[in-house]
PDB file of N, CA and C in Angstrom:
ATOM      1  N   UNK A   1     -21.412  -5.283  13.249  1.00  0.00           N
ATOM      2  CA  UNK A   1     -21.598  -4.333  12.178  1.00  0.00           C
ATOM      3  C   UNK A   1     -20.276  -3.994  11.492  1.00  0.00           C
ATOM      4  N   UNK A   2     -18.960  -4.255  12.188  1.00  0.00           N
ATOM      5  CA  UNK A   2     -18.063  -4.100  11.124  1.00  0.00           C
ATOM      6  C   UNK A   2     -17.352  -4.485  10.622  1.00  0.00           C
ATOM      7  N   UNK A   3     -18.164  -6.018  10.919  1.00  0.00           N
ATOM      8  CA  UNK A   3     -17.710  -6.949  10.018  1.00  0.00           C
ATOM      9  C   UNK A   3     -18.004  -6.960   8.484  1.00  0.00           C
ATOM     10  N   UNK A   4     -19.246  -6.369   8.904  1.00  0.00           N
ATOM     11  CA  UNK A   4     -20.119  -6.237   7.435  1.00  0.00           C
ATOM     12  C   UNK A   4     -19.302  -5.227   6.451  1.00  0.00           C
ATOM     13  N   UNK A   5     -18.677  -4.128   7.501  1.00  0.00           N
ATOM     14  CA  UNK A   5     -18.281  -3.203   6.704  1.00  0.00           C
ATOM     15  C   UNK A   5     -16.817  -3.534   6.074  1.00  0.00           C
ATOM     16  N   UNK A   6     -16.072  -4.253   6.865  1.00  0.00           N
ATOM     17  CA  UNK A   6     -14.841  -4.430   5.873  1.00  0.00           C
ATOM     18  C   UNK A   6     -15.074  -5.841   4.967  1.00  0.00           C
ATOM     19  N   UNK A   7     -16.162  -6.329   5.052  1.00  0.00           N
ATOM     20  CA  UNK A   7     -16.532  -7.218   3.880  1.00  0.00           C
ATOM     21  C   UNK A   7     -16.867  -6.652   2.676  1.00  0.00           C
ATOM     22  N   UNK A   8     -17.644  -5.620   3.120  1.00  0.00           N
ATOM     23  CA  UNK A   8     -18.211  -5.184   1.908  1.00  0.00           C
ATOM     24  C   UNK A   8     -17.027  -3.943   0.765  1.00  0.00           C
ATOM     25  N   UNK A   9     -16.156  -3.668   2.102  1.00  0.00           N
ATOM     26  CA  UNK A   9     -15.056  -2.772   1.044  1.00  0.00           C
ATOM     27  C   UNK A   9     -13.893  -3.692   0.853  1.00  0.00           C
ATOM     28  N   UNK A  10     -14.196  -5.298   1.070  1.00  0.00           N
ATOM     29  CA  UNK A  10     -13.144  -6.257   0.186  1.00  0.00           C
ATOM     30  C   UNK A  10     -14.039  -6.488  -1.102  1.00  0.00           C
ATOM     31  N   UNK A  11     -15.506  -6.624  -0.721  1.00  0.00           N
ATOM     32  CA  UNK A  11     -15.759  -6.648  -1.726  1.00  0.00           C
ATOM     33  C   UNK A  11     -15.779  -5.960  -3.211  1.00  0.00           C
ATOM     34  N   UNK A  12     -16.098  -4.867  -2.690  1.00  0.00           N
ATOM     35  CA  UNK A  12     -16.272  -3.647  -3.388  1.00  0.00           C
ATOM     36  C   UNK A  12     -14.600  -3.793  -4.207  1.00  0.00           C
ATOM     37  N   UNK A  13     -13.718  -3.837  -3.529  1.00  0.00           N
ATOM     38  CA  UNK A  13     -12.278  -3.639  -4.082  1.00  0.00           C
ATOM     39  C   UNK A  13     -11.980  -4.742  -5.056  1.00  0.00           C
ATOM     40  N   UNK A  14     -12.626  -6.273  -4.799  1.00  0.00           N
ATOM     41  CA  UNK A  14     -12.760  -7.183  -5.889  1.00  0.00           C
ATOM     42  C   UNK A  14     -13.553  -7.087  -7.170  1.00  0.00           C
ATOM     43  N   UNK A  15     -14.695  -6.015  -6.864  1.00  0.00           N
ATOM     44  CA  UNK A  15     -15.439  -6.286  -8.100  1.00  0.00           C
ATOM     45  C   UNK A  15     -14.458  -5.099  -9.126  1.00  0.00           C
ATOM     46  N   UNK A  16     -14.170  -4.208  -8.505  1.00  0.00           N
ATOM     47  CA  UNK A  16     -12.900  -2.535  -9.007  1.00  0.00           C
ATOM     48  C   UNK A  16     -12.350  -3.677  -9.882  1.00  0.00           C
ATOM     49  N   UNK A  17     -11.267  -4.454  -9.495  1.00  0.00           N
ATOM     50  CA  UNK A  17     -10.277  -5.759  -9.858  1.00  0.00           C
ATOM     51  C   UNK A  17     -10.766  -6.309 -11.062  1.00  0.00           C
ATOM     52  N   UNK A  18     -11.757  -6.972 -10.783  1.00  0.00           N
ATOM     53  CA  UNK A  18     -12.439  -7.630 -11.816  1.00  0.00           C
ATOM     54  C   UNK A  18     -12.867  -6.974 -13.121  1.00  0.00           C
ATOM     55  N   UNK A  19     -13.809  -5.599 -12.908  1.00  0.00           N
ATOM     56  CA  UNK A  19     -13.937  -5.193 -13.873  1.00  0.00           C
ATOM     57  C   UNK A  19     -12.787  -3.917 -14.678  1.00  0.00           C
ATOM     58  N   UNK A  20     -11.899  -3.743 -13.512  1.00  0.00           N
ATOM     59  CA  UNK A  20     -10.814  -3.429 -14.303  1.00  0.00           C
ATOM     60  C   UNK A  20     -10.085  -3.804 -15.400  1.00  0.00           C
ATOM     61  N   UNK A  21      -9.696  -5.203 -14.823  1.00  0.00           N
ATOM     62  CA  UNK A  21      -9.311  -6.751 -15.414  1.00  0.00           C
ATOM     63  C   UNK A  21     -10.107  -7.185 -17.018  1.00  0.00           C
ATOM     64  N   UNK A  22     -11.056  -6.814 -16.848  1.00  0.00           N
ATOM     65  CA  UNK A  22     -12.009  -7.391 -17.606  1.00  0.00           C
ATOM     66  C   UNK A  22     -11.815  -6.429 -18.757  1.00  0.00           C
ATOM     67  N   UNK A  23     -12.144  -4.945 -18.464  1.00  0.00           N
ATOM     68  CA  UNK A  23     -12.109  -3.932 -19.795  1.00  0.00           C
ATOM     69  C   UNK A  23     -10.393  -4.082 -20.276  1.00  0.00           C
ATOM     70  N   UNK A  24      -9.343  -4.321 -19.287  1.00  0.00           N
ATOM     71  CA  UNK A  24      -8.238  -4.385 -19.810  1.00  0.00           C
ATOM     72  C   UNK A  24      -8.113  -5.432 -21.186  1.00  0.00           C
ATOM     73  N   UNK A  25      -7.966  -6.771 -20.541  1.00  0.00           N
ATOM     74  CA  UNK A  25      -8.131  -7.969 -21.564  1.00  0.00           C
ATOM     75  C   UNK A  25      -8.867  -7.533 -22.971  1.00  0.00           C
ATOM     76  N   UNK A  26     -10.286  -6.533 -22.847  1.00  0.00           N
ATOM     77  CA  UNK A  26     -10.824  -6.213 -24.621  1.00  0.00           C
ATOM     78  C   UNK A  26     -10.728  -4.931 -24.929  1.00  0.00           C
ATOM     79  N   UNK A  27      -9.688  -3.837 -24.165  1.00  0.00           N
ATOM     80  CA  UNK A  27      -9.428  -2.908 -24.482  1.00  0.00           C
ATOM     81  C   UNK A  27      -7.894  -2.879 -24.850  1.00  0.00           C
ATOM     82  N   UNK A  28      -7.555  -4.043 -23.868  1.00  0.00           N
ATOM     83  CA  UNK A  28      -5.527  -3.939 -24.161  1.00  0.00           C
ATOM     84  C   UNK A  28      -5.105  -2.505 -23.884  1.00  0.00           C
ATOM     85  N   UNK A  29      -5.466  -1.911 -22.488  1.00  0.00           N
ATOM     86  CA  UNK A  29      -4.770  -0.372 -22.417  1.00  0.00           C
ATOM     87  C   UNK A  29      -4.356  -0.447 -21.102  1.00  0.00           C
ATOM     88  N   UNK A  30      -2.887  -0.490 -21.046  1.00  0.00           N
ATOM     89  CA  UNK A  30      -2.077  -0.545 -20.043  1.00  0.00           C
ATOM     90  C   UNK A  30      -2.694  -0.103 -18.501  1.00  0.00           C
ATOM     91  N   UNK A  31      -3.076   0.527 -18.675  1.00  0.00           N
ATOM     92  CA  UNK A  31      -3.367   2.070 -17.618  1.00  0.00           C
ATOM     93  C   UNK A  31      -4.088   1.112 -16.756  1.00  0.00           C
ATOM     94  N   UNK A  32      -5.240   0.285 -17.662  1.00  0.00           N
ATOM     95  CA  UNK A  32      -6.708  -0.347 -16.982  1.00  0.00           C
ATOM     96  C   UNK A  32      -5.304  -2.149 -16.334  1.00  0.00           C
ATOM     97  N   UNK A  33      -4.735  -2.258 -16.867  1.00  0.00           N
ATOM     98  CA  UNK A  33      -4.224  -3.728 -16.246  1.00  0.00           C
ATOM     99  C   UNK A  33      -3.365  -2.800 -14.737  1.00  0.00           C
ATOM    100  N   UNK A  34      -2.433  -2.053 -14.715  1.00  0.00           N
ATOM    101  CA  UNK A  34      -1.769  -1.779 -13.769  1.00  0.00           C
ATOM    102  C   UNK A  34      -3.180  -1.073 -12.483  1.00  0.00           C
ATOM    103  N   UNK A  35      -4.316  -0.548 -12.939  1.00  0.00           N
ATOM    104  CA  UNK A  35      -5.213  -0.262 -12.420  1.00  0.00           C
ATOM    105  C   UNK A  35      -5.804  -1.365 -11.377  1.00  0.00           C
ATOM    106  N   UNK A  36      -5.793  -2.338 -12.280  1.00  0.00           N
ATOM    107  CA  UNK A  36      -6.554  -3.933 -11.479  1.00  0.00           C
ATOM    108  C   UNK A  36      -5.689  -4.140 -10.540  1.00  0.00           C
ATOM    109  N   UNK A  37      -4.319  -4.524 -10.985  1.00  0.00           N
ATOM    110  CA  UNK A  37      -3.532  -5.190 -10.365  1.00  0.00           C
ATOM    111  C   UNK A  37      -3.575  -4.230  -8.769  1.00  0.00           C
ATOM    112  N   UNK A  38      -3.508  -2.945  -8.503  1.00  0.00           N
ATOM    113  CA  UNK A  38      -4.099  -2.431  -7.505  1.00  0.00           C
ATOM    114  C   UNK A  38      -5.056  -2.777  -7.037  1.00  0.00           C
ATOM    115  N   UNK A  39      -5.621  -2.709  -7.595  1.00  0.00           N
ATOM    116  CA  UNK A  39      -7.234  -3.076  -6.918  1.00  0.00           C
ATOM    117  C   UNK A  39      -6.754  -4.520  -6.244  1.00  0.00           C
ATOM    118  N   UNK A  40      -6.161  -5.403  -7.128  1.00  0.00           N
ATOM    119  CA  UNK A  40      -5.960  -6.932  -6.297  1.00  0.00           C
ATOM    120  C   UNK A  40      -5.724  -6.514  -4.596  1.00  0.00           C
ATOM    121  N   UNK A  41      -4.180  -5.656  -4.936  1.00  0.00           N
ATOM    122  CA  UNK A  41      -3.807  -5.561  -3.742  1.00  0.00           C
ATOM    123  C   UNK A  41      -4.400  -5.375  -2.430  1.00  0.00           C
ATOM    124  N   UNK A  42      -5.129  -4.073  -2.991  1.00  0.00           N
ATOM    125  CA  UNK A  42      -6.547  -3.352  -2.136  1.00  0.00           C
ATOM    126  C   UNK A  42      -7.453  -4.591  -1.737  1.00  0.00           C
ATOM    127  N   UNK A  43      -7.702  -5.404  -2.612  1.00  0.00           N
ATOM    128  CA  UNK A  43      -8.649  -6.278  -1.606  1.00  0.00           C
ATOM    129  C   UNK A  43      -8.245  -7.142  -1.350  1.00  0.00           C
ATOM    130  N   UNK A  44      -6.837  -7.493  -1.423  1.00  0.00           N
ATOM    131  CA  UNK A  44      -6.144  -8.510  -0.224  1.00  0.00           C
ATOM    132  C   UNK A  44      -5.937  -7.721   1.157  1.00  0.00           C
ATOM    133  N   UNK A  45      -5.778  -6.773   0.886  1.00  0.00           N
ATOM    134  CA  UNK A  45      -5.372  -5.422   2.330  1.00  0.00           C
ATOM    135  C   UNK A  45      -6.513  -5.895   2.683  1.00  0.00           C
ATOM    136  N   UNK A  46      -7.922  -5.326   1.834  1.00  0.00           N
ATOM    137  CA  UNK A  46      -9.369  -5.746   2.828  1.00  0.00           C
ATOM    138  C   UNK A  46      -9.570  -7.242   3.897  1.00  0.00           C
ATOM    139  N   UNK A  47      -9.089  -8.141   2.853  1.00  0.00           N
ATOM    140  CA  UNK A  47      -9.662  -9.314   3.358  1.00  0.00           C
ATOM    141  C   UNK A  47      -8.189  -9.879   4.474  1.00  0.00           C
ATOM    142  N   UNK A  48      -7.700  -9.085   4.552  1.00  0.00           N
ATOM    143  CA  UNK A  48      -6.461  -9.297   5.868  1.00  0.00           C
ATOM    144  C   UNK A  48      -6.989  -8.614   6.803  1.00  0.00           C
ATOM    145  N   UNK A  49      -7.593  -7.484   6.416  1.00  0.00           N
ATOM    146  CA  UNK A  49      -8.134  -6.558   7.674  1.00  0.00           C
ATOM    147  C   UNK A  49      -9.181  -7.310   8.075  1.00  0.00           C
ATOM    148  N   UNK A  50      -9.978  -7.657   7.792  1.00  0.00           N
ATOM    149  CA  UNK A  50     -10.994  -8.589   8.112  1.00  0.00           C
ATOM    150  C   UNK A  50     -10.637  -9.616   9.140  1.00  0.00           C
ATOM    151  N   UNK A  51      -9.586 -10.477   8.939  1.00  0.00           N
ATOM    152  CA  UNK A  51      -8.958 -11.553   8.689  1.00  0.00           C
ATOM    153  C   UNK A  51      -7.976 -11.313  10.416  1.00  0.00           C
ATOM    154  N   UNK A  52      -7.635  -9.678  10.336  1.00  0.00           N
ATOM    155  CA  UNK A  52      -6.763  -9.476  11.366  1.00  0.00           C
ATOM    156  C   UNK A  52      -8.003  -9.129  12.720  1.00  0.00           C
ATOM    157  N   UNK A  53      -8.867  -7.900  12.130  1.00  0.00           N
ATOM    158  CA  UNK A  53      -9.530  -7.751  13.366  1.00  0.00           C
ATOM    159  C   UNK A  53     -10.596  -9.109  13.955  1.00  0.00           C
ATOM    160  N   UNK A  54     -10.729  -9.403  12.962  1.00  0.00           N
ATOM    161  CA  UNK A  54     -12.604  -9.694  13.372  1.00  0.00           C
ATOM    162  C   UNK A  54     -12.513 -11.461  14.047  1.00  0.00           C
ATOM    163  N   UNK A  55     -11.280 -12.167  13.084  1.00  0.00           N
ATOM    164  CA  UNK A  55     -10.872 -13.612  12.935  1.00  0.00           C
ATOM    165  C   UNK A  55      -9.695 -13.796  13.934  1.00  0.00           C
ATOM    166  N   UNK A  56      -8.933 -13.029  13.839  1.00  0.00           N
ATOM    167  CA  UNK A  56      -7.906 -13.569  15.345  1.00  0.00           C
ATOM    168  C   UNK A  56      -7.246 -12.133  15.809  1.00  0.00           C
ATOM    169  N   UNK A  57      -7.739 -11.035  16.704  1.00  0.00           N
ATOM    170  CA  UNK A  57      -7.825 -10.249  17.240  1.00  0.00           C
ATOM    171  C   UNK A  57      -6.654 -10.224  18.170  1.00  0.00           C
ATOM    172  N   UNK A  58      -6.566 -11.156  18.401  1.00  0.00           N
ATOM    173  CA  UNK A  58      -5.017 -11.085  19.334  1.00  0.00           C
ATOM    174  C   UNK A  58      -3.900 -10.898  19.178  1.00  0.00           C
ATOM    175  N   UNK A  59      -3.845 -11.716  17.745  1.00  0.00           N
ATOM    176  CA  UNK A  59      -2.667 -11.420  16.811  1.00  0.00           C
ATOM    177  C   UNK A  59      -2.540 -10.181  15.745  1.00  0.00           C
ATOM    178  N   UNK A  60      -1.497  -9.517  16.009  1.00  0.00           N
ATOM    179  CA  UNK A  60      -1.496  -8.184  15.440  1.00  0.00           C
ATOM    180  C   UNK A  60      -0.530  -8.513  13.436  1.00  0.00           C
ATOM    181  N   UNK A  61      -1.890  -8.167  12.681  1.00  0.00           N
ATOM    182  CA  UNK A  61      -1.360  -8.797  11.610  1.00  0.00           C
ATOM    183  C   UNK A  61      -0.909  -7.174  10.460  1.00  0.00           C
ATOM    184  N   UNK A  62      -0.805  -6.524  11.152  1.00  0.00           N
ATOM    185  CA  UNK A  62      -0.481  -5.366  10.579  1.00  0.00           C
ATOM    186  C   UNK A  62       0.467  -4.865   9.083  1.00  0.00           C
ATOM    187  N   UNK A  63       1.559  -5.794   9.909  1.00  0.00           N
ATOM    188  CA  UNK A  63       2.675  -5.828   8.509  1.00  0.00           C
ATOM    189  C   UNK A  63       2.286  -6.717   7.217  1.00  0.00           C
ATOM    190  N   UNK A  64       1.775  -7.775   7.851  1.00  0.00           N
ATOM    191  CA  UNK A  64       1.422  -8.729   6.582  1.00  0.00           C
ATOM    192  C   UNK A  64      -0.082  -8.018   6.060  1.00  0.00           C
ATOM    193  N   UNK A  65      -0.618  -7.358   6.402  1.00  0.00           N
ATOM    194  CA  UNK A  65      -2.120  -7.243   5.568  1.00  0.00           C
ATOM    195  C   UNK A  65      -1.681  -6.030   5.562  1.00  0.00           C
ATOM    196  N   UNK A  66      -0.623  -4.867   5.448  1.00  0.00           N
ATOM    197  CA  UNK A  66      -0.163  -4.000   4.976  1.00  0.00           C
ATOM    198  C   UNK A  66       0.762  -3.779   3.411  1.00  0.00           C
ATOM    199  N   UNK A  67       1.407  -5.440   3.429  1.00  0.00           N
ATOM    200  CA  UNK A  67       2.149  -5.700   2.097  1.00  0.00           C
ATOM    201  C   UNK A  67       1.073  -5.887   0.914  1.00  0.00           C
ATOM    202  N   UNK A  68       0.212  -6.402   0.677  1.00  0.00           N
ATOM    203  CA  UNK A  68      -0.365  -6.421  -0.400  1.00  0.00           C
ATOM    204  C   UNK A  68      -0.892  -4.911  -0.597  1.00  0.00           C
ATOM    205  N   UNK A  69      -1.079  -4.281  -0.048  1.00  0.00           N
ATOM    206  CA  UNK A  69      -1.843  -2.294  -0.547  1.00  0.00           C
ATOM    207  C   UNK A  69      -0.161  -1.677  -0.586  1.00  0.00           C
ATOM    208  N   UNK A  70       0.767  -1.823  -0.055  1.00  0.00           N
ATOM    209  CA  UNK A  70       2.118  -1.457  -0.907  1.00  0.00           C
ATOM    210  C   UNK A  70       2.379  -1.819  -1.878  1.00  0.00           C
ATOM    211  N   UNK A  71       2.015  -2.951  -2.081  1.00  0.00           N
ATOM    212  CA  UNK A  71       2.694  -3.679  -3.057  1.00  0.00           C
ATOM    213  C   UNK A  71       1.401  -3.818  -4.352  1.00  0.00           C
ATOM    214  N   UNK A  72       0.405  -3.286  -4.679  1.00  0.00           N
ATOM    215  CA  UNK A  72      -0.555  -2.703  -5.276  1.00  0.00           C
ATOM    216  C   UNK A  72      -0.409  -1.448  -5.630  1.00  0.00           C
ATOM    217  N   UNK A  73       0.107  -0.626  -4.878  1.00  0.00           N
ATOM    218  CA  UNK A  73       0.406   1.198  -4.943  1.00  0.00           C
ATOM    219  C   UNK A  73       1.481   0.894  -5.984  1.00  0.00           C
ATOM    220  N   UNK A  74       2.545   0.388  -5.403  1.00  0.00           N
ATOM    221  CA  UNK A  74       4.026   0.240  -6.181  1.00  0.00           C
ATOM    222  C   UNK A  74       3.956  -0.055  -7.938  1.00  0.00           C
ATOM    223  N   UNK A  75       2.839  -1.101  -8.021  1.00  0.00           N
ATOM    224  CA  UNK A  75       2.868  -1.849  -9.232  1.00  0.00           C
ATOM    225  C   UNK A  75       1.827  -0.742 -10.014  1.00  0.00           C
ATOM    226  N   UNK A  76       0.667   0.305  -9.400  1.00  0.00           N
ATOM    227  CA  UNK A  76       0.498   1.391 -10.298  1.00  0.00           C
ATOM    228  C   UNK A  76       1.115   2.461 -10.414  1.00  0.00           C
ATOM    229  N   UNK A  77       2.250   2.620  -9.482  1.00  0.00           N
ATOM    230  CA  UNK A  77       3.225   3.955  -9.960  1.00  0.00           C
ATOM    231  C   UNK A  77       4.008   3.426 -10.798  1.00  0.00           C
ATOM    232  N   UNK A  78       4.314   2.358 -11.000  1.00  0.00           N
ATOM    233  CA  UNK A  78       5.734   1.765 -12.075  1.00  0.00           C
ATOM    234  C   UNK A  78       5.015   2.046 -13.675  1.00  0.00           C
ATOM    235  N   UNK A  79       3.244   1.535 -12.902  1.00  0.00           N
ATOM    236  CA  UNK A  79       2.906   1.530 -14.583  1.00  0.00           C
ATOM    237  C   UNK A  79       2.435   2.986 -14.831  1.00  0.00           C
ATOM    238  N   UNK A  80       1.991   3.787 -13.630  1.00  0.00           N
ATOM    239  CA  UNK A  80       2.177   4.956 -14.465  1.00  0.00           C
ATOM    240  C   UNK A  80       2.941   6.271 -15.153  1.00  0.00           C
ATOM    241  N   UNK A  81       3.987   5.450 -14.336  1.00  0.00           N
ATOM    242  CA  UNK A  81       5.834   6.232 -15.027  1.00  0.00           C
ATOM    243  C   UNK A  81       6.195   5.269 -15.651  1.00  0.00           C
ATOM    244  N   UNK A  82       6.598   4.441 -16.146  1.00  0.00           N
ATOM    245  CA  UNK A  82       6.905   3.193 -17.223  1.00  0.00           C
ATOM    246  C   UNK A  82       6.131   3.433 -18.019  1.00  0.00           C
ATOM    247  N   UNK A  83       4.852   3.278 -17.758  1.00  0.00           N
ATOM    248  CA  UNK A  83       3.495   3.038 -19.514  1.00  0.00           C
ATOM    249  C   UNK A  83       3.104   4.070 -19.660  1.00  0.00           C
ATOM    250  N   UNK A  84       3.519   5.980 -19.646  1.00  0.00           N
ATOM    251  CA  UNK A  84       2.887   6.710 -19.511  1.00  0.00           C
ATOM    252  C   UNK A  84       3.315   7.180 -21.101  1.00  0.00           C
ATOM    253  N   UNK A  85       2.189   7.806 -21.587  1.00  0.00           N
ATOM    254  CA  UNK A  85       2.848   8.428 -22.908  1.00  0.00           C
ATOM    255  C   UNK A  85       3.075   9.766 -22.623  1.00  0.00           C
TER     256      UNK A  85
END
């Protein structure tokens, strides 16, 4: 059962991505691209967590499926102090 569950909040964090992504490209408003690009992060975090517990349990993958949700946070604080009006 929780496998299902961190599938479904990688998923969930890809479709955020996507349709973030998507209104960005025909809206062109900063806010919505630095928005996605989080979201990417967020569901690489998911699909590492997945990836760490469920797929090789022994190995503690903590730091590496921790860098992509830093490194997602980082890239929407830049854009929302950089692109802020």
């Amino acid at each position: 059962m929780e496998s299902l569950v961190y599938l479904l909040c990688a998923a969930t964090s890809c479709a955020c991505a996507v349709l973030l992504l998507r209104a960005y490209r025909h809206s062109g408003a900063r806010l919505l691209f630095w928005s996605g690009l989080c979201f990417v992060g967020l569901a690489l975090n998911n699909i590492l967590l997945f990836v760490d517990l469920e797929l090789v349990p022994q190995t503690d993958l903590f730091l590496v499926r921790s860098l992509p949700a830093l490194i997602g946070l980082l890239l929407l604080i830049f854009g929302l102090i950089w692109d802020g009006e």
